[in-house]
N, C-alpha and C. Protein backbone atom coordinates (compact mmCIF):
# COMPACT_ATOMS: atom_id res chain seq x y z
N UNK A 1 19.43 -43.61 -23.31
CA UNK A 1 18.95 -43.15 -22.04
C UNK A 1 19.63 -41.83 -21.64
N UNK A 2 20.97 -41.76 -22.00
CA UNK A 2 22.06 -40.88 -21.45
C UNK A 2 21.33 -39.39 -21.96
N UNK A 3 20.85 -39.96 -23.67
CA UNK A 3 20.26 -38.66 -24.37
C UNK A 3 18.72 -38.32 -24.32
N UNK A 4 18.44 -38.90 -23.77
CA UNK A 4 16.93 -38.64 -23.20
C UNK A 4 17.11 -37.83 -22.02
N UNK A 5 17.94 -37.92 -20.87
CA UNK A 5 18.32 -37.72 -19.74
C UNK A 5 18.64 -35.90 -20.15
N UNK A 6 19.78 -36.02 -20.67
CA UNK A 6 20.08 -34.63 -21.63
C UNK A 6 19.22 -33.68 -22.21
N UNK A 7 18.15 -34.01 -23.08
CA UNK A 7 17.20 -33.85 -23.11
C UNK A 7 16.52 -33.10 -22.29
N UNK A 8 15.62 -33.41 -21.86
CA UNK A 8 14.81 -33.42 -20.56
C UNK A 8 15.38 -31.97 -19.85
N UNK A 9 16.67 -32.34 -19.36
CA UNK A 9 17.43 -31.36 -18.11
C UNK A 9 18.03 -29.72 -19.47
N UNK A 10 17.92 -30.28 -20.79
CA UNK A 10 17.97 -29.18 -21.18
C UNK A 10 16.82 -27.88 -21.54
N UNK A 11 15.39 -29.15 -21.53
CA UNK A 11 14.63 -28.37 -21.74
C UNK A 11 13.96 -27.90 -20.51
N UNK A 12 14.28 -28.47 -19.61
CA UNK A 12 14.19 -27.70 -17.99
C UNK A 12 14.58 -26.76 -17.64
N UNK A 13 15.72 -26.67 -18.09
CA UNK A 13 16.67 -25.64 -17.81
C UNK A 13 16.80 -24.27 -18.59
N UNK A 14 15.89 -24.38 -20.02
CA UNK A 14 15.59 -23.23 -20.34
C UNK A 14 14.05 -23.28 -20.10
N UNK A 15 13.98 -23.41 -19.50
CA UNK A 15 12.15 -23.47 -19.00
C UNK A 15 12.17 -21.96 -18.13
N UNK A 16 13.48 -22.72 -17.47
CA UNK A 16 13.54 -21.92 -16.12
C UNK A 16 14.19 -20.78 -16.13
N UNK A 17 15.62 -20.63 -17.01
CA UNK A 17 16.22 -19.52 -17.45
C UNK A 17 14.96 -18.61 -18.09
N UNK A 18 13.85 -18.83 -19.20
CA UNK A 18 12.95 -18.12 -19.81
C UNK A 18 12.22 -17.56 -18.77
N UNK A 19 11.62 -18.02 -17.49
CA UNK A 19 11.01 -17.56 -17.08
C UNK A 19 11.00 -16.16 -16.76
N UNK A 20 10.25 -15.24 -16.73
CA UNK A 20 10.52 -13.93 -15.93
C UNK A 20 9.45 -13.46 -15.30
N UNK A 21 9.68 -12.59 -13.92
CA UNK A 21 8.45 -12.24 -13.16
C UNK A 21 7.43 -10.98 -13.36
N UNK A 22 6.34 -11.11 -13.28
CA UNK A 22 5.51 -10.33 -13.58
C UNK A 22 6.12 -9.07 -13.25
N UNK A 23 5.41 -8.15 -14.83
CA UNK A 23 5.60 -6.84 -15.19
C UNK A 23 5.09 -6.41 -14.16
N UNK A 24 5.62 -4.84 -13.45
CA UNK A 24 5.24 -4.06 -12.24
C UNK A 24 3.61 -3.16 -12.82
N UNK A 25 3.80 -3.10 -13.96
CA UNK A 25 2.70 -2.61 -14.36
C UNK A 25 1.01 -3.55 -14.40
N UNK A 26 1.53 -5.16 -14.24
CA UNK A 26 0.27 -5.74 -14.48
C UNK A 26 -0.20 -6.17 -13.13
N UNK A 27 0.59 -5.76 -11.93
CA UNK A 27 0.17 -6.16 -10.47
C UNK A 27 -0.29 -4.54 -10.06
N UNK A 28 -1.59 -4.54 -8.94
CA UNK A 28 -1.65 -3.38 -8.57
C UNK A 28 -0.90 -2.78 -7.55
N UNK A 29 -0.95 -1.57 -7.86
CA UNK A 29 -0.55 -0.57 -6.65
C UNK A 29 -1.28 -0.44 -5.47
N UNK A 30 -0.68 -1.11 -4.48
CA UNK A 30 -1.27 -0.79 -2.85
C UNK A 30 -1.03 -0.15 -1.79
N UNK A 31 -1.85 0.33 -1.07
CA UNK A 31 -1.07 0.98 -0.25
C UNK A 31 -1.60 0.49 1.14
N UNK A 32 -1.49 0.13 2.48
CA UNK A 32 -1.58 0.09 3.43
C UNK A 32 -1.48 0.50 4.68
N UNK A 33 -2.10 1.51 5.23
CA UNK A 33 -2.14 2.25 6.00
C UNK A 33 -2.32 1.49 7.06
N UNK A 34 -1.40 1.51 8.46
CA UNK A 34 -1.68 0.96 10.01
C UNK A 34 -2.28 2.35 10.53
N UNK A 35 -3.11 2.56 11.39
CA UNK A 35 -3.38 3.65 12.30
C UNK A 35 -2.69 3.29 13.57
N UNK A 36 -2.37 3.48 14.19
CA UNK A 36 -1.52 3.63 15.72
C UNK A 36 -2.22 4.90 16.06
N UNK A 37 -2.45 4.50 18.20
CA UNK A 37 -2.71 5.80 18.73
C UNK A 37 -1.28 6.20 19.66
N UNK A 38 -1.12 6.83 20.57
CA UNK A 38 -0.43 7.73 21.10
C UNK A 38 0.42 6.82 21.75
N UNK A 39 -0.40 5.28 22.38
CA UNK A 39 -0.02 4.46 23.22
C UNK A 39 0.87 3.14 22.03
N UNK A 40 0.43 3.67 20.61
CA UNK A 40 1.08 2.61 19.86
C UNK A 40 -0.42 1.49 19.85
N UNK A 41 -1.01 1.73 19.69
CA UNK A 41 -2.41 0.39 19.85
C UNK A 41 -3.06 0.48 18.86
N UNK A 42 -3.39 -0.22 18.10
CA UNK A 42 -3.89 -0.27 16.69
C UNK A 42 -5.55 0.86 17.02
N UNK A 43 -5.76 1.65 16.00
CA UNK A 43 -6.89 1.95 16.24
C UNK A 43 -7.97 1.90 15.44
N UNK A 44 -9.03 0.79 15.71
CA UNK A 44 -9.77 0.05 15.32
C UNK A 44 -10.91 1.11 14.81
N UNK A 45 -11.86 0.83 13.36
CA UNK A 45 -13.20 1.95 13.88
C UNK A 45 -12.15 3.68 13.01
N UNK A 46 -10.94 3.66 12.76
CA UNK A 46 -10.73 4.94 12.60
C UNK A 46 -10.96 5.27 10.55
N UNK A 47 -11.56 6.61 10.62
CA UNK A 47 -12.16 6.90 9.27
C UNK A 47 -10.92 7.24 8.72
N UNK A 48 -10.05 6.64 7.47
CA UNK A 48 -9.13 7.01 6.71
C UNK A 48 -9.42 7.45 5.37
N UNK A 49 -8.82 8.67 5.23
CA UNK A 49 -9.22 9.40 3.83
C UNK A 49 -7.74 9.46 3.14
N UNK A 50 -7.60 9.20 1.61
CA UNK A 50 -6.14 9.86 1.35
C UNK A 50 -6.36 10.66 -0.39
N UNK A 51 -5.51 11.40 0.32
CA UNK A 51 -5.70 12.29 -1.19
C UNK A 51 -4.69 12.76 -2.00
N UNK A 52 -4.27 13.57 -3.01
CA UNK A 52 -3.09 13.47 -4.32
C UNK A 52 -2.65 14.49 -4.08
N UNK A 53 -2.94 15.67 -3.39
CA UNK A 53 -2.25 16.83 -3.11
C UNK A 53 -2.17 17.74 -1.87
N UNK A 54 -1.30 18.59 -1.89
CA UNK A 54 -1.62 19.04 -0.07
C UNK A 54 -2.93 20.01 -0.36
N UNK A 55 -3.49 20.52 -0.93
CA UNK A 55 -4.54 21.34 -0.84
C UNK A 55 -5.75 20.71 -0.83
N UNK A 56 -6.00 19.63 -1.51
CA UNK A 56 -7.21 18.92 -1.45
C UNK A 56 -7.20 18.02 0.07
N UNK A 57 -6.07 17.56 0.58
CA UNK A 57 -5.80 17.39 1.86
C UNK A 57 -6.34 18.47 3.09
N UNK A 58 -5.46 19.41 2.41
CA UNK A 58 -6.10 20.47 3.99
C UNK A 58 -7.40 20.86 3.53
N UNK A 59 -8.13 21.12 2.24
CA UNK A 59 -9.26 21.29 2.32
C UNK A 59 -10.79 20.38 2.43
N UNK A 60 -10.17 19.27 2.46
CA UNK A 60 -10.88 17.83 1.96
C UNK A 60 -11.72 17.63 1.36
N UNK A 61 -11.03 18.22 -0.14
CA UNK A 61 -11.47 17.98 -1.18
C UNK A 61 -11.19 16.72 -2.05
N UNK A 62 -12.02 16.87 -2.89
CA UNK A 62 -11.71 15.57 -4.06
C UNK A 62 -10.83 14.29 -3.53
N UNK A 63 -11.43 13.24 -2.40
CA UNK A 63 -10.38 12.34 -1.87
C UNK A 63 -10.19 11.02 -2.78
N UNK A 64 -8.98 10.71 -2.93
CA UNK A 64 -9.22 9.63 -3.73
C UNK A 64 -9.49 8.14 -3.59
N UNK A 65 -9.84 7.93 -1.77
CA UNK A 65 -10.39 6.66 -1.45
C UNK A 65 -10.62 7.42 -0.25
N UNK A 66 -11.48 6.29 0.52
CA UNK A 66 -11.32 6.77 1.70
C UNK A 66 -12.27 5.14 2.74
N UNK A 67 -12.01 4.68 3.64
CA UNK A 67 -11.87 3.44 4.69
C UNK A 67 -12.22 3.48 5.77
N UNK A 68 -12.20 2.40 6.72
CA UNK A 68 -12.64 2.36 7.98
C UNK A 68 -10.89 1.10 8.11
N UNK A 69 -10.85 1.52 9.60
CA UNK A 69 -9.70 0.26 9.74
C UNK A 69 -10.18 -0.51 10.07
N UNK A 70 -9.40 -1.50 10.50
CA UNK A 70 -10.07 -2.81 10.53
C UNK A 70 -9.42 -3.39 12.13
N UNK A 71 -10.09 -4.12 13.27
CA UNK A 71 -9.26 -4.58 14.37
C UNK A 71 -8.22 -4.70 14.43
N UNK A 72 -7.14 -4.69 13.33
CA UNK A 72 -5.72 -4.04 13.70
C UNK A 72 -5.37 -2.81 13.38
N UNK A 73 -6.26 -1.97 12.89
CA UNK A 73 -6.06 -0.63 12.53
C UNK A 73 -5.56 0.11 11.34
N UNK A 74 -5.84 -1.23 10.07
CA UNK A 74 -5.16 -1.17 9.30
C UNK A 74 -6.65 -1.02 7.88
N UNK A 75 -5.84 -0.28 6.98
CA UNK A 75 -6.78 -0.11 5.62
C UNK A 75 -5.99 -0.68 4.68
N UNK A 76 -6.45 -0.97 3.30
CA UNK A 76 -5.86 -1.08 2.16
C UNK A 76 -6.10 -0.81 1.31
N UNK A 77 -5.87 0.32 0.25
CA UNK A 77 -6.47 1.24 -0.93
C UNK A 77 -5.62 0.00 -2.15
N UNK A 78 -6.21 0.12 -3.20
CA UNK A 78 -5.35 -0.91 -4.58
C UNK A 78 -6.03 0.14 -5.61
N UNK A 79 -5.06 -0.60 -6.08
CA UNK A 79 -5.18 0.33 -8.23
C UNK A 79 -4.96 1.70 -7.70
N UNK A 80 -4.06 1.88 -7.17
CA UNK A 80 -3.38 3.42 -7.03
C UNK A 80 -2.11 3.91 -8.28
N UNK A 81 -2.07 5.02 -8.00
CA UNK A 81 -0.85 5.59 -9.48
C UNK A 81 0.11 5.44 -7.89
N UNK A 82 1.86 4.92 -8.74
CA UNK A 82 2.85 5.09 -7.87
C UNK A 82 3.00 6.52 -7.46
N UNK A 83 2.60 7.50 -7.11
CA UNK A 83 2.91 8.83 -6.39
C UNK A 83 2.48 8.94 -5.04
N UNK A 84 2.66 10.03 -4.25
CA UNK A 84 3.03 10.14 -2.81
C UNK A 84 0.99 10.56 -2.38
N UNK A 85 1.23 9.60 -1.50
CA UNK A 85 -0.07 10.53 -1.14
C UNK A 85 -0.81 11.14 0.13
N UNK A 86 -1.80 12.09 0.17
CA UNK A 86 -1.71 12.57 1.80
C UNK A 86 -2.96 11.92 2.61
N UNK A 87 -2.27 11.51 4.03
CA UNK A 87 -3.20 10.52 4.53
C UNK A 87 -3.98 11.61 5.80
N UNK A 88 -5.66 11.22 5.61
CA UNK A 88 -6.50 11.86 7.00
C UNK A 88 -6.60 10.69 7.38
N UNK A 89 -6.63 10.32 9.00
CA UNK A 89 -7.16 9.33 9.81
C UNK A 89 -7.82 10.36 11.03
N UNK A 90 -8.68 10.38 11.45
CA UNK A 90 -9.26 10.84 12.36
C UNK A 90 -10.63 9.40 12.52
N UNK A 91 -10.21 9.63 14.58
CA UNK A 91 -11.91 8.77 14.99
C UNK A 91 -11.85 9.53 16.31
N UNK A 92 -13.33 10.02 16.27
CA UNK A 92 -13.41 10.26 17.49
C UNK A 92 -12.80 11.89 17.47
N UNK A 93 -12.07 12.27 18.50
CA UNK A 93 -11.66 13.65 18.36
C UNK A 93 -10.01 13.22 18.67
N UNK A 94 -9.42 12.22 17.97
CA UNK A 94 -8.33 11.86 17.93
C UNK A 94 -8.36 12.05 15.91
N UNK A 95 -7.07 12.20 15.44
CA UNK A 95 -6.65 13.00 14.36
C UNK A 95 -5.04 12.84 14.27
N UNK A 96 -5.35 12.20 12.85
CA UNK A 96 -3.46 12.34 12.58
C UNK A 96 -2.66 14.02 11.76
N UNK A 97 -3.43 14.85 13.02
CA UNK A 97 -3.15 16.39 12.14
C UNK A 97 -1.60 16.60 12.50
N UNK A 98 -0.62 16.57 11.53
CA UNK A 98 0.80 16.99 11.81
C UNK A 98 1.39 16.07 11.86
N UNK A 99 1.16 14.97 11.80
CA UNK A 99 1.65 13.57 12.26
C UNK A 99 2.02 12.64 11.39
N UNK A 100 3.30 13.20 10.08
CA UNK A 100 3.24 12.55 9.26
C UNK A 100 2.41 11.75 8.08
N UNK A 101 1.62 13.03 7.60
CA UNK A 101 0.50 13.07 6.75
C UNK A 101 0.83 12.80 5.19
N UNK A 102 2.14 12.65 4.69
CA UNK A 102 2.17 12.71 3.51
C UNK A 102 2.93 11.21 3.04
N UNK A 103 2.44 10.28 2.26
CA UNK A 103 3.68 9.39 2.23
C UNK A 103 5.04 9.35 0.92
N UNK A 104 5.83 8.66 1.04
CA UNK A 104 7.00 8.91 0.07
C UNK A 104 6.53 8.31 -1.28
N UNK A 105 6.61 8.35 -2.37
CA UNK A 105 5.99 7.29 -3.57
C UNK A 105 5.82 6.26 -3.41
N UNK A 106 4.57 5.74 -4.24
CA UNK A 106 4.43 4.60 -3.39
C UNK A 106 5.36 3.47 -4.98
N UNK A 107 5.68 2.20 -4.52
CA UNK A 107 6.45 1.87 -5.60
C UNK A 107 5.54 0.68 -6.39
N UNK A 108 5.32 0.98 -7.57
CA UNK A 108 4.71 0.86 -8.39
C UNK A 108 4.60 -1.22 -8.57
N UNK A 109 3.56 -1.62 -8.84
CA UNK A 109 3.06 -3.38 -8.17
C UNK A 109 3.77 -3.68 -7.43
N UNK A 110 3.42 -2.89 -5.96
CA UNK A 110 3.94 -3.52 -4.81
C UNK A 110 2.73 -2.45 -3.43
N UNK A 111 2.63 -3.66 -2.54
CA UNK A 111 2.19 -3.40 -1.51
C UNK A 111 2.90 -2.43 -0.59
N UNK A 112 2.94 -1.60 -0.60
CA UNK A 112 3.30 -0.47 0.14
C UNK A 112 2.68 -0.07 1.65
N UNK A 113 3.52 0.05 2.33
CA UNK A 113 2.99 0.06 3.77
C UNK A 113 3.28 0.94 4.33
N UNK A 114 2.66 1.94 5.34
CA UNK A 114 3.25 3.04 6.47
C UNK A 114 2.22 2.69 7.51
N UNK A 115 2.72 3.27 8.64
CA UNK A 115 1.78 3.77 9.81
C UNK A 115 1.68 5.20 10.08
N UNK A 116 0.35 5.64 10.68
CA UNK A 116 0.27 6.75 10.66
C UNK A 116 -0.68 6.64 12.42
N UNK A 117 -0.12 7.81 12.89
CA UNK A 117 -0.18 8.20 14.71
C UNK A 117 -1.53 9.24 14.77
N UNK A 118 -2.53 8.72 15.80
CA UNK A 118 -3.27 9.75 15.49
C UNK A 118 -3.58 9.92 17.25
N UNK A 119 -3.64 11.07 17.41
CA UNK A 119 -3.97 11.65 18.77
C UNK A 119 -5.28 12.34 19.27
């Protein structure tokens, strides 16, 4: 019994030591954009564009997704490359121009999150 017992808890125990967590490469890259307005209030309805460089940004060119938020003001782009990217939110004649438009890398199979202020 003693070695059955033994057994068992040894092959448990490298069950569990073997395990390891999914490669960053086989989960996607996300990114999650909140919109906030001036007052801090999610802004629902707002058109989000994001793009790979500052020139295709200021010219709005070639975007590489682009969304509507959702009643909390929030989008979610997936299967992105980990690099930085530049965010348009504009609704209405409110606009996140100047307002922290660019984000930091995003880190590679992981949900990545910012907010972005639009006035």
């Amino acid at each position: 019994m003693k070695y059955v017992l033994f057994v068992l808890s040894t092959v448990l125990l490298v069950g569990l030591f073997s395990f390891s967590p999914a490669q960053p490469e086989l989960l996607p890259t996300k990114l999650r954009i909140t919109v906030i307005d001036g007052l801090g209030n999610p802004a629902e309805g707002a058109t989000v564009t994001i793009y790979l460089n500052e020139d295709d940004y200021r010219n709005s060119e070639n975007p590489v997704a682009k969304a509507i938020s959702d009643n909390k003001g929030r989008v979610t782009f997936k299967d992105l490359k980990p690099v930085p990217y530049f965010i348009d939110a504009r609704k209405g004649d409110m606009n996140n121009d100047f307002e922290g438009v660019r984000t930091a890398a995003l880190e590679e199979g992981k949900l990545n999150k910012v907010n972005t202020v639009i006035e």
